[in-house]
C-alpha atoms as a PDB file:
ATOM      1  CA  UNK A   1       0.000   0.000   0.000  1.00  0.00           C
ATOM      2  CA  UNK A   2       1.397   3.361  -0.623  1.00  0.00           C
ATOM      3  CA  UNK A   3       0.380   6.243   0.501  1.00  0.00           C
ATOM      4  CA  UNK A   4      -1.520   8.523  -2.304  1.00  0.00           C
ATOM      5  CA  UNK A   5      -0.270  11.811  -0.501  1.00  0.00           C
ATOM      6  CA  UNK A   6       3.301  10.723  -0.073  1.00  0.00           C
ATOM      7  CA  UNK A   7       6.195  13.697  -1.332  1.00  0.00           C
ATOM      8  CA  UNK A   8       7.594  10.777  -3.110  1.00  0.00           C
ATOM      9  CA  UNK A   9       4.660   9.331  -4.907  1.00  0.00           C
ATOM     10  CA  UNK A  10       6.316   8.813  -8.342  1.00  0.00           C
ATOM     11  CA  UNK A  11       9.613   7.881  -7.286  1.00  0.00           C
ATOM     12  CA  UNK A  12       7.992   5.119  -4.941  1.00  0.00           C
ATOM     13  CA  UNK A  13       5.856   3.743  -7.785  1.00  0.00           C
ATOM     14  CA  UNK A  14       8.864   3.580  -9.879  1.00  0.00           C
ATOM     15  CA  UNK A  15      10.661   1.611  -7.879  1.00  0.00           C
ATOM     16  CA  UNK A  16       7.583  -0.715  -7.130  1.00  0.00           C
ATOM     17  CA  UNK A  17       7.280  -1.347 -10.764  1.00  0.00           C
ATOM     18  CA  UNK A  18      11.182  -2.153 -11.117  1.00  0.00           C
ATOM     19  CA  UNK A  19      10.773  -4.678  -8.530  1.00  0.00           C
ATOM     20  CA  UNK A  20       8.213  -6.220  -9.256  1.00  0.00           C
ATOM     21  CA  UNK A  21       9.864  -6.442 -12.984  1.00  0.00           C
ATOM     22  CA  UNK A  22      11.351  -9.457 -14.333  1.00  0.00           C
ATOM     23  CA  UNK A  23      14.960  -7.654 -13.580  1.00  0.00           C
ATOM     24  CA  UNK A  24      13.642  -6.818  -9.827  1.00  0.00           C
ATOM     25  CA  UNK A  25      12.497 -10.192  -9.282  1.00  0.00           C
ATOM     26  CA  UNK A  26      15.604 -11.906 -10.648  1.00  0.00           C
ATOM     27  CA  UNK A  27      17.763  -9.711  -8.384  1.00  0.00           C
ATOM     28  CA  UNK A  28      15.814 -11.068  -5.445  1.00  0.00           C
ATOM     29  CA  UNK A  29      15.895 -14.474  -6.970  1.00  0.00           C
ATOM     30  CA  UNK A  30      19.760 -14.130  -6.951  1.00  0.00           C
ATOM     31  CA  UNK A  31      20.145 -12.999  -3.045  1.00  0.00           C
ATOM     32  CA  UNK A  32      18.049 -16.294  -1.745  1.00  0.00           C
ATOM     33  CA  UNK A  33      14.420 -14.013  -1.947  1.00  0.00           C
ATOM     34  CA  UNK A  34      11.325 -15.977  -3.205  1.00  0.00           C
ATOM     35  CA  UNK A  35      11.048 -14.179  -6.960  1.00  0.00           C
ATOM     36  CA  UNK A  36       6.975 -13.420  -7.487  1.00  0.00           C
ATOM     37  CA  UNK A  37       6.962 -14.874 -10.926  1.00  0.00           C
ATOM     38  CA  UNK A  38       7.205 -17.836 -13.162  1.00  0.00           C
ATOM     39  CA  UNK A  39       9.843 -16.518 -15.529  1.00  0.00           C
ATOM     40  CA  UNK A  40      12.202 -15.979 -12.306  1.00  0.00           C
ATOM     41  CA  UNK A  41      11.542 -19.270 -11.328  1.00  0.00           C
ATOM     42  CA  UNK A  42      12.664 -20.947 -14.925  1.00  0.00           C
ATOM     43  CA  UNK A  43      15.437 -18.825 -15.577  1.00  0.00           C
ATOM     44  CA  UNK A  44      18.630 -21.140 -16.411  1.00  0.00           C
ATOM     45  CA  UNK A  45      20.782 -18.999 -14.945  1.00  0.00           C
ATOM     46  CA  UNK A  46      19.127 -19.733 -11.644  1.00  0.00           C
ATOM     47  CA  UNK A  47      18.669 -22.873 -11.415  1.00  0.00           C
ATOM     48  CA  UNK A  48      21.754 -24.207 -10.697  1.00  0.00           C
ATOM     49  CA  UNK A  49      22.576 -22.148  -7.785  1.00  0.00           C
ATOM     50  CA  UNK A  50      19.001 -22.898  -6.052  1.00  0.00           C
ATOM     51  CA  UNK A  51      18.228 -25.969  -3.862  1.00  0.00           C
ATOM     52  CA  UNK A  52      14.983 -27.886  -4.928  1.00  0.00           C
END
């Protein structure tokens, strides 16, 4: 939730859209965060650092 009188409205849906991008989510992926999002979860690159 974000507040829809915050100073910093733009900026703060900015970065909620980066994150919850394919780039944000596989940055997350990469520092042992749960990625929100099939393609994260398939990527190659992932895979073989991840426990299943």
């Amino acid at each position: 939730m974000v507040d829809p009188h915050s100073m910093n409205l733009g900026v703060t849906l900015a970065f909620i859209k980066w994150m919850t991008s394919t780039e944000g989510r596989t940055i997350l992926a990469r520092n042992s965060m749960i990625p929100a999002g099939a393609a994260v979860l398939s990527d190659p690159d992932l895979a073989g650092g991840q426990p299943s």
